[in-house]
C-alpha atoms as a PDB file:
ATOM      1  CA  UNK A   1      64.994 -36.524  16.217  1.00  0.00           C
ATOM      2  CA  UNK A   2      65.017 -35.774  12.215  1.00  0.00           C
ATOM      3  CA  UNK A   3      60.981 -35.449  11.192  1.00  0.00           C
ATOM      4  CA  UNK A   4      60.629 -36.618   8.019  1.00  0.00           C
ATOM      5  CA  UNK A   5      58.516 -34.244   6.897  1.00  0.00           C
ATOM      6  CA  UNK A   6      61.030 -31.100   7.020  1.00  0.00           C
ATOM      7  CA  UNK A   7      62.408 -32.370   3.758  1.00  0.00           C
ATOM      8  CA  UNK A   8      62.502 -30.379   0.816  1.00  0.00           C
ATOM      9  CA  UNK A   9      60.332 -31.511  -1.685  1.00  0.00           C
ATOM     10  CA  UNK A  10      60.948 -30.256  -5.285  1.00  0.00           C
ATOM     11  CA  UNK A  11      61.071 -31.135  -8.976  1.00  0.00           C
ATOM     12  CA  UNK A  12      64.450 -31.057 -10.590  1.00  0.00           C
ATOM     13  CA  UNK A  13      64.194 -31.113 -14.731  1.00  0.00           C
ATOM     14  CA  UNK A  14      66.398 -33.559 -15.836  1.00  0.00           C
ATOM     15  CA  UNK A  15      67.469 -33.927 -19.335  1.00  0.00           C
ATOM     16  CA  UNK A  16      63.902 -33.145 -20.370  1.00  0.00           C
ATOM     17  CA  UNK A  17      62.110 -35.128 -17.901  1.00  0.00           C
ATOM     18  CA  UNK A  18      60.689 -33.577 -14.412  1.00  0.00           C
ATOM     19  CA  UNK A  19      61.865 -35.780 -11.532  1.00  0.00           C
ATOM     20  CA  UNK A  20      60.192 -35.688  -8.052  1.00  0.00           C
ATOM     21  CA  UNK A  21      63.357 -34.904  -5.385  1.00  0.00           C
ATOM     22  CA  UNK A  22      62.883 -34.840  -1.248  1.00  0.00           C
ATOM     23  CA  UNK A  23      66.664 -33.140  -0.178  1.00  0.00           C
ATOM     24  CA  UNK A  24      67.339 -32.754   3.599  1.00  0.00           C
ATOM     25  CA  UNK A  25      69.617 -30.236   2.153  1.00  0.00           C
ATOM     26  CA  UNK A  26      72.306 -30.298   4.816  1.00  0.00           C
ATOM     27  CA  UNK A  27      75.334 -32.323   5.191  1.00  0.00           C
ATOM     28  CA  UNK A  28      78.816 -32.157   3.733  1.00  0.00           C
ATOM     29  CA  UNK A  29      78.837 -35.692   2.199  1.00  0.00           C
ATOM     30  CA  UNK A  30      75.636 -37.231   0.599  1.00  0.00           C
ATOM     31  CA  UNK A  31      73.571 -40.161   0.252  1.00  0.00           C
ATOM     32  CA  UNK A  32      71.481 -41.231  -2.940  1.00  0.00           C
ATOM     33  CA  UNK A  33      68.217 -43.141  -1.746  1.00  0.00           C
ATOM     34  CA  UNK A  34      67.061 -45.299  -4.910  1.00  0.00           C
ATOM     35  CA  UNK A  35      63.818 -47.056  -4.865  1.00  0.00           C
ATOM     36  CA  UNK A  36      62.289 -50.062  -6.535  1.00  0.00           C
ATOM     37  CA  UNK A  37      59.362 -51.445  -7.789  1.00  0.00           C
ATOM     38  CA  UNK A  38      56.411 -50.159  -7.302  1.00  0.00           C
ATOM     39  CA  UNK A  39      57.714 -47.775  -3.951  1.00  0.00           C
ATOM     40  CA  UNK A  40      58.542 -44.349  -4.371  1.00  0.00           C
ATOM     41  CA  UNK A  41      61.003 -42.221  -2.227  1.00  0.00           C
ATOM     42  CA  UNK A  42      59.452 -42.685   0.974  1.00  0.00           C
ATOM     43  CA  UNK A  43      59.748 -46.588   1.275  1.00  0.00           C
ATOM     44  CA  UNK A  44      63.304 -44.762   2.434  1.00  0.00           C
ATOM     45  CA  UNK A  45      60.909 -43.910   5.744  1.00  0.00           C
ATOM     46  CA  UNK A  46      62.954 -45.270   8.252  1.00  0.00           C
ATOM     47  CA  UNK A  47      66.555 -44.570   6.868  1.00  0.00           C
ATOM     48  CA  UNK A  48      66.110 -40.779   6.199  1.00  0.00           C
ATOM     49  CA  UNK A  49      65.879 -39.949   9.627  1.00  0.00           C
ATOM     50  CA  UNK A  50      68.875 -41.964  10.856  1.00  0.00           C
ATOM     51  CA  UNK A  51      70.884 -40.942   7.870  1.00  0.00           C
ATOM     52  CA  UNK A  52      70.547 -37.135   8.641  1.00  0.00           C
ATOM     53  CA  UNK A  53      70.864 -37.034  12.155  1.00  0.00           C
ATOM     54  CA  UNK A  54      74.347 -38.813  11.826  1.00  0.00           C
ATOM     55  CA  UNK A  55      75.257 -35.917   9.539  1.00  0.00           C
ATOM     56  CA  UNK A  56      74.771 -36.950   6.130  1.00  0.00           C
ATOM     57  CA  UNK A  57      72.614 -35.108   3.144  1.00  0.00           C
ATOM     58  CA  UNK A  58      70.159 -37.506   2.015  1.00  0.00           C
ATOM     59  CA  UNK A  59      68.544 -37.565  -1.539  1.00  0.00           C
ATOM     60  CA  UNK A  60      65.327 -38.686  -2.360  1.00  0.00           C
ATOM     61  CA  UNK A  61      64.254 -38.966  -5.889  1.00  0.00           C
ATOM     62  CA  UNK A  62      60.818 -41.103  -7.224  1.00  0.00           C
ATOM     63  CA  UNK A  63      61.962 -43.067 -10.600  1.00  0.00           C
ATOM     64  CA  UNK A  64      60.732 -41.737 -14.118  1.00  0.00           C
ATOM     65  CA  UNK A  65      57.276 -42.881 -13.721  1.00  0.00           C
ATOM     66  CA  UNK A  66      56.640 -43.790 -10.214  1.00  0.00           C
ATOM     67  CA  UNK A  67      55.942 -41.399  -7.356  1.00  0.00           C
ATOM     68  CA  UNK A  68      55.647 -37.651  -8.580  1.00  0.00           C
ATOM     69  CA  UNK A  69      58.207 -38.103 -11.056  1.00  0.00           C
ATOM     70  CA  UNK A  70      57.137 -37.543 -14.847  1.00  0.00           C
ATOM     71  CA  UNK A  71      55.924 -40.336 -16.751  1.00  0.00           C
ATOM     72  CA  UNK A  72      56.962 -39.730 -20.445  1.00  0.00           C
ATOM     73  CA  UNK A  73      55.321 -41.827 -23.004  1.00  0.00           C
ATOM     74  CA  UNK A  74      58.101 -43.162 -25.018  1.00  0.00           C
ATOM     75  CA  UNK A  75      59.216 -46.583 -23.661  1.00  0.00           C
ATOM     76  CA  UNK A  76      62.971 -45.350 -24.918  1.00  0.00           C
ATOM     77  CA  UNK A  77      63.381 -42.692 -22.658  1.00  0.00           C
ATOM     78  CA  UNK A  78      63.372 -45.467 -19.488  1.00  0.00           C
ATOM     79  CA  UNK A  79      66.524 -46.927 -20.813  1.00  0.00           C
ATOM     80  CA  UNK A  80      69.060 -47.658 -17.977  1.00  0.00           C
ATOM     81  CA  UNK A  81      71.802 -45.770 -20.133  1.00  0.00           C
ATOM     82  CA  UNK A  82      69.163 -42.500 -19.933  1.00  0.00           C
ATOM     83  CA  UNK A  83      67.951 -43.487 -16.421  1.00  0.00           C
ATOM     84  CA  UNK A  84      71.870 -43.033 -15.939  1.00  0.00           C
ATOM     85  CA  UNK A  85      72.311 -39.970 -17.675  1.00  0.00           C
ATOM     86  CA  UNK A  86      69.992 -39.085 -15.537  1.00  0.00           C
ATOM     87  CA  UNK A  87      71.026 -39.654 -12.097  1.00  0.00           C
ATOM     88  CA  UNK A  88      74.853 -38.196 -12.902  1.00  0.00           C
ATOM     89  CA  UNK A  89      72.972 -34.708 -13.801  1.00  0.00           C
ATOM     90  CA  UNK A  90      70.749 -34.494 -10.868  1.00  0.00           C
ATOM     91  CA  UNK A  91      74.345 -34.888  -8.980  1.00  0.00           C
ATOM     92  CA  UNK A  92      75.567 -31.768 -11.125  1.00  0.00           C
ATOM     93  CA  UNK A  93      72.414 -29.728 -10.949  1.00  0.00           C
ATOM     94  CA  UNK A  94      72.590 -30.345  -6.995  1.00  0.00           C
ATOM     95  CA  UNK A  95      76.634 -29.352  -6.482  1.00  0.00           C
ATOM     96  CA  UNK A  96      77.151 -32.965  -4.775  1.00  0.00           C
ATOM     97  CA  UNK A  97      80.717 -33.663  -4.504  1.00  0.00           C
ATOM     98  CA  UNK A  98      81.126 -36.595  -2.103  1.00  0.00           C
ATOM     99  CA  UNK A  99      77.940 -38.928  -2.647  1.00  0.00           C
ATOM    100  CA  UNK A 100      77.252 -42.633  -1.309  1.00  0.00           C
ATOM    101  CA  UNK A 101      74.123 -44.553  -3.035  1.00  0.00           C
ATOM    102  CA  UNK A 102      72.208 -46.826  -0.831  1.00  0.00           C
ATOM    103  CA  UNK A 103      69.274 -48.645  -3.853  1.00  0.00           C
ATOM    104  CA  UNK A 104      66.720 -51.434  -3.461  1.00  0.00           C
ATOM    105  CA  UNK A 105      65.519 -53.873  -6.169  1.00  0.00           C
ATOM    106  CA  UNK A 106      65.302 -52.112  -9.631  1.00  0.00           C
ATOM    107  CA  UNK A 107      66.700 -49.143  -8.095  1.00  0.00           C
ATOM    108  CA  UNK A 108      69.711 -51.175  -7.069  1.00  0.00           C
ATOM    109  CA  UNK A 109      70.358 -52.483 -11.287  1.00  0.00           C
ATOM    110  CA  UNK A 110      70.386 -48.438 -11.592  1.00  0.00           C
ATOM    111  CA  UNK A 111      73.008 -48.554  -8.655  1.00  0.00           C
ATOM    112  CA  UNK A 112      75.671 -51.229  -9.924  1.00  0.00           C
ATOM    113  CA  UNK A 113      75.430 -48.953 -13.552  1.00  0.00           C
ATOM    114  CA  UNK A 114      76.215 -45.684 -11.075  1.00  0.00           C
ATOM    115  CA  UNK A 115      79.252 -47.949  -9.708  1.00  0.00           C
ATOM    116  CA  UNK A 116      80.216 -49.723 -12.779  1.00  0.00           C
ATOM    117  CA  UNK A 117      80.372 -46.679 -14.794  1.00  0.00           C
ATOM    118  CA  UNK A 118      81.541 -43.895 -11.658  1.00  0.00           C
ATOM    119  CA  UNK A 119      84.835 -43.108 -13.157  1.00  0.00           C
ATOM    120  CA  UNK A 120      84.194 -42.745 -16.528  1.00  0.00           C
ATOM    121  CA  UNK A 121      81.472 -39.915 -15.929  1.00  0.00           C
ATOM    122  CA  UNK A 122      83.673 -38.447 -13.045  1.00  0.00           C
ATOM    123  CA  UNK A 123      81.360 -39.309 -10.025  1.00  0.00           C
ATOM    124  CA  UNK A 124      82.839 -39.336  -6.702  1.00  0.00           C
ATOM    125  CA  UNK A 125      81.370 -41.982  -5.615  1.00  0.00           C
ATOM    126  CA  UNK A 126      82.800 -43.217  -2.342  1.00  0.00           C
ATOM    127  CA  UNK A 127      80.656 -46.418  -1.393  1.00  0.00           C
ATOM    128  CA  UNK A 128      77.541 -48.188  -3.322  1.00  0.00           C
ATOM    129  CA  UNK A 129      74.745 -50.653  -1.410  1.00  0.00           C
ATOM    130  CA  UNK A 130      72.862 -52.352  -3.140  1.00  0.00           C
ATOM    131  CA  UNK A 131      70.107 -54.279  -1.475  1.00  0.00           C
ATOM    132  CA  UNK A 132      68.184 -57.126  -2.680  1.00  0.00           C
ATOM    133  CA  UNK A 133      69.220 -57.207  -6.206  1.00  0.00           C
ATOM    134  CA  UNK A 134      72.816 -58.473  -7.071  1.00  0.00           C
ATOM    135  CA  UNK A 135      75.109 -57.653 -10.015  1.00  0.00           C
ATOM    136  CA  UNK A 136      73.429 -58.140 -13.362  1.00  0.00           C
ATOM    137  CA  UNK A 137      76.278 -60.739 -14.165  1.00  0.00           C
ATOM    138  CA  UNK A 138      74.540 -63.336 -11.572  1.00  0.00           C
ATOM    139  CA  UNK A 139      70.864 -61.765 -11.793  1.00  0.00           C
ATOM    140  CA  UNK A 140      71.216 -62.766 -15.922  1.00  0.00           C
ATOM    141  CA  UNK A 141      72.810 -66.662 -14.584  1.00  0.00           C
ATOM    142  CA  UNK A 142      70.350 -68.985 -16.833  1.00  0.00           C
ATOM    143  CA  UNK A 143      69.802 -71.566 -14.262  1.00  0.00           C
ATOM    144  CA  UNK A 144      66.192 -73.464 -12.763  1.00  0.00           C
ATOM    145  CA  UNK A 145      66.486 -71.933  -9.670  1.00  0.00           C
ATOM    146  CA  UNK A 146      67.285 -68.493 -11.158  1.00  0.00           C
ATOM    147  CA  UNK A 147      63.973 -68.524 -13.639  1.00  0.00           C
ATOM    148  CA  UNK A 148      61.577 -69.749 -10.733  1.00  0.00           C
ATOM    149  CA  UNK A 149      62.520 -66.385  -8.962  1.00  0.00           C
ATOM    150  CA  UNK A 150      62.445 -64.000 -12.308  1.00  0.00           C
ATOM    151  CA  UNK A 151      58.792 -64.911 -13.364  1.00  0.00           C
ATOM    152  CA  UNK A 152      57.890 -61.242 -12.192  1.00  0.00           C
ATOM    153  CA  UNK A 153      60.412 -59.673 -14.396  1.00  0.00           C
ATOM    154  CA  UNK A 154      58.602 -61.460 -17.362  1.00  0.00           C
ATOM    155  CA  UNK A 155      54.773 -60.544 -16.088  1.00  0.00           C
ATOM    156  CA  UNK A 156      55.545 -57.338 -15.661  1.00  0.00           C
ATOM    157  CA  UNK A 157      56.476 -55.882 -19.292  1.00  0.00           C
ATOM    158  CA  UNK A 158      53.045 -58.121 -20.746  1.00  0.00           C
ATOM    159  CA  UNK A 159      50.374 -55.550 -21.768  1.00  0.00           C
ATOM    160  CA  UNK A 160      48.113 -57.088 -19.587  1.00  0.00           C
ATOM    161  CA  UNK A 161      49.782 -56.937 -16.283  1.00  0.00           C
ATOM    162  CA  UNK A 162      48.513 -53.618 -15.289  1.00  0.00           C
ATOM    163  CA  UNK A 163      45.081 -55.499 -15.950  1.00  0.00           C
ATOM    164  CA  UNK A 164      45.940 -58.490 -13.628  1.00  0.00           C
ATOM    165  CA  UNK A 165      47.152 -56.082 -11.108  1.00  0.00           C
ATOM    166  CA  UNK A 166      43.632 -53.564 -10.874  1.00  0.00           C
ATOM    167  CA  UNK A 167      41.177 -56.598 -10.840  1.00  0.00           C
ATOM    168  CA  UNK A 168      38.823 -57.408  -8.329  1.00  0.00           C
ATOM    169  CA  UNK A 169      40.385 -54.794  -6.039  1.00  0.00           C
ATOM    170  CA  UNK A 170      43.682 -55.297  -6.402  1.00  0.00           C
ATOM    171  CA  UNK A 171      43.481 -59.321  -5.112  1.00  0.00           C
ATOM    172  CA  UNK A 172      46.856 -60.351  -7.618  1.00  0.00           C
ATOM    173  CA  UNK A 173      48.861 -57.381  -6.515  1.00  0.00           C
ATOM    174  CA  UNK A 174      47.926 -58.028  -2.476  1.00  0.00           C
ATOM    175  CA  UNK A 175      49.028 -61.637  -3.421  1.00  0.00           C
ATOM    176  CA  UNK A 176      52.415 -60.533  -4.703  1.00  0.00           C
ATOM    177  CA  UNK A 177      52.770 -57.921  -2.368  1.00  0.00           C
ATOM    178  CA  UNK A 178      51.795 -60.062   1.044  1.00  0.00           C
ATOM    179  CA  UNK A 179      55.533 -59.231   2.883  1.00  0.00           C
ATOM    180  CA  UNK A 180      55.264 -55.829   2.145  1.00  0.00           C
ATOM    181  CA  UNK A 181      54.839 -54.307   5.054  1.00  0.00           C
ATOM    182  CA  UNK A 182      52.704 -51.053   3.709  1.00  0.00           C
ATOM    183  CA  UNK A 183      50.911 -53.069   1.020  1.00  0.00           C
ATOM    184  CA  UNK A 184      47.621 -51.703   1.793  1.00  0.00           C
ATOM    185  CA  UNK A 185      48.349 -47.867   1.038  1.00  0.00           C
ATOM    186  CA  UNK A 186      50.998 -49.982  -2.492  1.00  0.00           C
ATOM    187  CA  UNK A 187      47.523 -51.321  -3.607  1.00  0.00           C
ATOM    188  CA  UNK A 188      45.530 -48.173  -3.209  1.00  0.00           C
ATOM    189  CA  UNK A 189      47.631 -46.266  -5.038  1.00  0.00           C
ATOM    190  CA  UNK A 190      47.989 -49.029  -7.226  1.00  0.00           C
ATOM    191  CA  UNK A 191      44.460 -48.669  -8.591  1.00  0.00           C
ATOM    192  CA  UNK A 192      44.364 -45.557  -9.519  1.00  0.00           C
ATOM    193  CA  UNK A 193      44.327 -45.043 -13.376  1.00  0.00           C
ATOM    194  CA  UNK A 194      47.227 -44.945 -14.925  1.00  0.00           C
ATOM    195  CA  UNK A 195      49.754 -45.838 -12.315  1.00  0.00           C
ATOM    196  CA  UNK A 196      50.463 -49.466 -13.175  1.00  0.00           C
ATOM    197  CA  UNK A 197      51.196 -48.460 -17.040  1.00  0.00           C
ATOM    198  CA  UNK A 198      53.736 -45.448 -15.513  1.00  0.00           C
ATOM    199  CA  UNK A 199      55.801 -48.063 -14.081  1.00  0.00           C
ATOM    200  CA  UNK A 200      55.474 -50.731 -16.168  1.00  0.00           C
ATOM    201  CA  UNK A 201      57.313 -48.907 -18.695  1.00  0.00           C
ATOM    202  CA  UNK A 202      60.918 -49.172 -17.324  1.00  0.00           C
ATOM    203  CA  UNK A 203      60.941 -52.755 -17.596  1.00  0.00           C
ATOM    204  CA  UNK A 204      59.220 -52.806 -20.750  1.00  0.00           C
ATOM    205  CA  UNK A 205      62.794 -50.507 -22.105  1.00  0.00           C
ATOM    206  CA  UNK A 206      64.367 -52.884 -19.914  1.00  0.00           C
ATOM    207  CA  UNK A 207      63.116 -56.496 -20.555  1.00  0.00           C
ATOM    208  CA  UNK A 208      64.691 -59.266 -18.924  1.00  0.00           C
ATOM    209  CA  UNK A 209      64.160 -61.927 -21.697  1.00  0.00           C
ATOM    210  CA  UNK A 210      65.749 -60.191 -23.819  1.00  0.00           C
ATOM    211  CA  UNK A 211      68.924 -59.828 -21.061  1.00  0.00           C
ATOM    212  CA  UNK A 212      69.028 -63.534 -21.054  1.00  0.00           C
ATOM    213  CA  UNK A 213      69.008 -64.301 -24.773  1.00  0.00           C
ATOM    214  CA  UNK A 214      71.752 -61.552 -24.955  1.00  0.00           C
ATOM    215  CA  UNK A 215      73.622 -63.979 -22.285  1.00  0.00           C
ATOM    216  CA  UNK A 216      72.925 -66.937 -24.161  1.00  0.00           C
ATOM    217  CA  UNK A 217      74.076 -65.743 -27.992  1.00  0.00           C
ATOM    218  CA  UNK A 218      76.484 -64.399 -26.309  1.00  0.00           C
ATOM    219  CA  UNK A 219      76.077 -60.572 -27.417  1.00  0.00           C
ATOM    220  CA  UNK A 220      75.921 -58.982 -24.050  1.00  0.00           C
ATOM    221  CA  UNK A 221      78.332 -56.498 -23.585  1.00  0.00           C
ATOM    222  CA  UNK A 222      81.967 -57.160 -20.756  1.00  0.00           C
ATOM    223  CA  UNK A 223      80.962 -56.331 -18.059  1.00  0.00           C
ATOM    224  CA  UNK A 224      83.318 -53.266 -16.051  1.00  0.00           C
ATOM    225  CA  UNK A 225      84.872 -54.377 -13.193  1.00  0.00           C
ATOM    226  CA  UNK A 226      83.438 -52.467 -10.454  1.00  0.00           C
ATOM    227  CA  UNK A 227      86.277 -49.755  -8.431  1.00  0.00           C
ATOM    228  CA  UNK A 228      84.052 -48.798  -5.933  1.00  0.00           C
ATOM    229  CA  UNK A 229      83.543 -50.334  -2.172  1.00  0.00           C
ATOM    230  CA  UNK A 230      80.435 -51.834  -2.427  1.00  0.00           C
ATOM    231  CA  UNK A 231      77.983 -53.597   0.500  1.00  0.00           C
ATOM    232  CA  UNK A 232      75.552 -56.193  -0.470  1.00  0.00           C
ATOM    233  CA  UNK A 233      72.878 -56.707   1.654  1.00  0.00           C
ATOM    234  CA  UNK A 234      70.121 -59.619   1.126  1.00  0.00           C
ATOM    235  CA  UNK A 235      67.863 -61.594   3.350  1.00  0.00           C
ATOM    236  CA  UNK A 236      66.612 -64.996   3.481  1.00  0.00           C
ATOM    237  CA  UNK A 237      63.054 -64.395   3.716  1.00  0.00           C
ATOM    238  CA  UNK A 238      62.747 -62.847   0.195  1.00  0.00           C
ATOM    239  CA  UNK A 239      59.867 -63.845  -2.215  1.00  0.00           C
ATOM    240  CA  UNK A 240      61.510 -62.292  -5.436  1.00  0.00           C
ATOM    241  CA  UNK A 241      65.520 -62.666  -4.950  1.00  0.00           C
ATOM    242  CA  UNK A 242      67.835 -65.448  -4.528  1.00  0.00           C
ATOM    243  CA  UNK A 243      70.904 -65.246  -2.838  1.00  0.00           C
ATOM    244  CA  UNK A 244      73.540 -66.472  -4.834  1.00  0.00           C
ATOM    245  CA  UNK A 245      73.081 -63.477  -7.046  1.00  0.00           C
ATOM    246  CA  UNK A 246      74.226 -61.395  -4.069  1.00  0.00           C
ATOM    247  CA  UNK A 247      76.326 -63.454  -2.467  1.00  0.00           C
ATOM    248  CA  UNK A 248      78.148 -63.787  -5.494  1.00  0.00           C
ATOM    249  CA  UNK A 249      78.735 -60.540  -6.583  1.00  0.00           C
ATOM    250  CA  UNK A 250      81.740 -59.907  -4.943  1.00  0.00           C
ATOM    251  CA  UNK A 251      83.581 -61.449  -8.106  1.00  0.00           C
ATOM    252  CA  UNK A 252      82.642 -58.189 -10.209  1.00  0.00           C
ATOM    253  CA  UNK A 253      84.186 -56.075  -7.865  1.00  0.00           C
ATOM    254  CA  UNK A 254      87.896 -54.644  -6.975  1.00  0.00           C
ATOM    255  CA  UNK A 255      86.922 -52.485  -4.590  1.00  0.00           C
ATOM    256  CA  UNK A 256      86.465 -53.597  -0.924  1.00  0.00           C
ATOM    257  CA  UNK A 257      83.319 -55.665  -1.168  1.00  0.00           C
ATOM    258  CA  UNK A 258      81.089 -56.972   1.759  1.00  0.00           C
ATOM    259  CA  UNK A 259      78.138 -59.303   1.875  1.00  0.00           C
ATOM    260  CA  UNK A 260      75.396 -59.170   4.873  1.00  0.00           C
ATOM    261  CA  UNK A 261      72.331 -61.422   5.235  1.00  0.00           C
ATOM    262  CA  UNK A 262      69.845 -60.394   7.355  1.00  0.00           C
ATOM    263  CA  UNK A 263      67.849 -62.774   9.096  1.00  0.00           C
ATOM    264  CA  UNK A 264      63.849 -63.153   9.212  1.00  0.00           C
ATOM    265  CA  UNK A 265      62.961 -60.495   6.894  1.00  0.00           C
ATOM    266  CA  UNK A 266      62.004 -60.564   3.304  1.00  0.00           C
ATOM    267  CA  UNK A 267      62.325 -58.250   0.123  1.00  0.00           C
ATOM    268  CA  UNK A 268      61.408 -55.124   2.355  1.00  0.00           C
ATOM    269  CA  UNK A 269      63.854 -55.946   4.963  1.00  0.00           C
ATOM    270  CA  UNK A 270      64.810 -51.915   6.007  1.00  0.00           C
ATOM    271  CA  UNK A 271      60.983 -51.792   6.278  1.00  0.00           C
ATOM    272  CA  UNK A 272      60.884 -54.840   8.349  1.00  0.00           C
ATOM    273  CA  UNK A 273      64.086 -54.766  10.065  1.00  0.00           C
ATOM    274  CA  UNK A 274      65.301 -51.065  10.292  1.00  0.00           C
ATOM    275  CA  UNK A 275      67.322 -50.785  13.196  1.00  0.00           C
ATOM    276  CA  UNK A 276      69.717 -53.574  11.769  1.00  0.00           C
ATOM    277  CA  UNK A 277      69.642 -52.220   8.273  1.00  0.00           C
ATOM    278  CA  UNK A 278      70.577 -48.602   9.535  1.00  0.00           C
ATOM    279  CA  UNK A 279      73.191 -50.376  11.571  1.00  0.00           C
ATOM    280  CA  UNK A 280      74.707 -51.949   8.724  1.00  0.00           C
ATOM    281  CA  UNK A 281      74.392 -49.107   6.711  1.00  0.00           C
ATOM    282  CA  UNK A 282      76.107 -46.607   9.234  1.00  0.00           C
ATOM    283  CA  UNK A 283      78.861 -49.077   9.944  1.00  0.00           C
ATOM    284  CA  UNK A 284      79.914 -49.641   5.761  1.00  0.00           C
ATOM    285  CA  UNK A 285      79.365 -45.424   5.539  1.00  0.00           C
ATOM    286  CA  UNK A 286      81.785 -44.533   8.208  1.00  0.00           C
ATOM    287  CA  UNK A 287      84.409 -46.751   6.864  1.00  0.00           C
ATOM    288  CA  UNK A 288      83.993 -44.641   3.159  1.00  0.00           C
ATOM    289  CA  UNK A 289      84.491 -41.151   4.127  1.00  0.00           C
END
């Protein structure tokens, strides 16, 4: 049985910025682990283990600004196109040659750039899930149902969210928070100073509203058609996604795509529902090597 705790944990400098990296270090072909909001690396708890033992090198990194990554001040350096930049030279700094990238909520929009853009900055990228969080081409849909699920996305770059968050204990954040299944130790590390504003500054480079009026002035850029065999997984107990903007995805993609819905378990479903998800994941990874 894999223990968790044998991973290497390191910091990698990455154009500039220090990034927080747990590395099982062995295995010939690897996965990238990308988190969401407001996780870090080890909401990956109860892949990592299943991951390794079947042979794979698993990759851990916390986001710029969450976990023990830096936090840089400037709100440009959270950019997706640097958050990319990124990610491709942790994969040169680390020798990976065959990778697969498994990514959940924001970490997944950083996973369909990684597949939308593999070619062009010569990543082998064999297979991309994405969990949760659909192609940006039905996340950015302007529809009723669409904006009753993004009202997060639009809280969360106001100055006075980390505010909201903190008071009276934490009592907002529990609230948004209540099908997570480790919200307790999310919330205390939520209060302490400073974390909120560390996170909050990716989607303040990254604002949805202004994603949407892009959409609807029509200035947002063609979107690449996606090369790379790519899983969607989403399930139908989720507070903050919608699953047309999964389900839908398919349409962006070339590539072999599959969609999975996973029954009874909401936004933290490989929290909630591990064996399946590891199942799922397992199954799609063997098919890509």
């Amino acid at each position: 049985m894999f223990d968790i705790n044998t991973l290497s944990a390191t910091y990698v400098e990455l154009n500039g910025a220090q990034y927080h990296v747990r590395d099982s270090r062995v295995g010939e072909e690897c996965v990238l682990l990308i988190h969401g909001w407001p996780d870090n690396s080890l909401m990956w708890e109860k892949q990592i283990p299943a991951l390794a033992e079947a042979g794979y090198r698993v990759i851990c990194p916390d986001l710029l600004g969450y976990g023990l990554s830096e936090a840089p001040e400037k709100i440009e350096r959270y950019k997706l196109a640097n958050l990319l930049n990124d990610f491709v030279t942790l994969v040169e700094k680390l020798g990976l040659e065959k990778i697969h990238c498994i990514a959940h909520d924001y970490g997944a929009v950083l996973g369909w750039e990684l597949a939308s853009h593999s070619k062009n900055l010569n990543l082998n990228l064999k297979s991309y899930t994405a969990m949760s969080v659909g192609h940006l081409g039905e996340f950015l849909k302007v529809s009723t149902e669409n904006l009753q699920m993004q009202w997060i996305y639009f809280l969360n770059t106001q100055d006075i969210a980390p505010q909201l968050y903190r008071a009276n204990n934490g009592y907002f954040f529990r609230e948004v928070l209540r099908s997570h299944p480790n919200r307790d130790l999310i919330v205390e590390n939520g209060l302490k100073s400073g974390v909120f504003e560390n996170m909050q500054r990716l989607e303040q480079a990254n604002q949805v509203p202004e994603y949407l009026l892009a959409v609807l002035t029509g200035q947002i850029p063609d979107l690449l058609t996606i090369k790379v065999p790519t899983l969607g997984i989403w399930s139908n107990k989720d507070d903050f996604m919608w699953e047309s903007q999964m389900k839908n995805s398919g349409q962006y993609i070339s590539a072999q795509w599959q969609y999975k819905c996973i029954e009874g378990a909401g936004h933290w479903f490989m929290l909630e529902q591990p064996e399946r998800t590891n199942q799922l994941i397992l199954n799609w990874l063997g098919k890509h090597i």
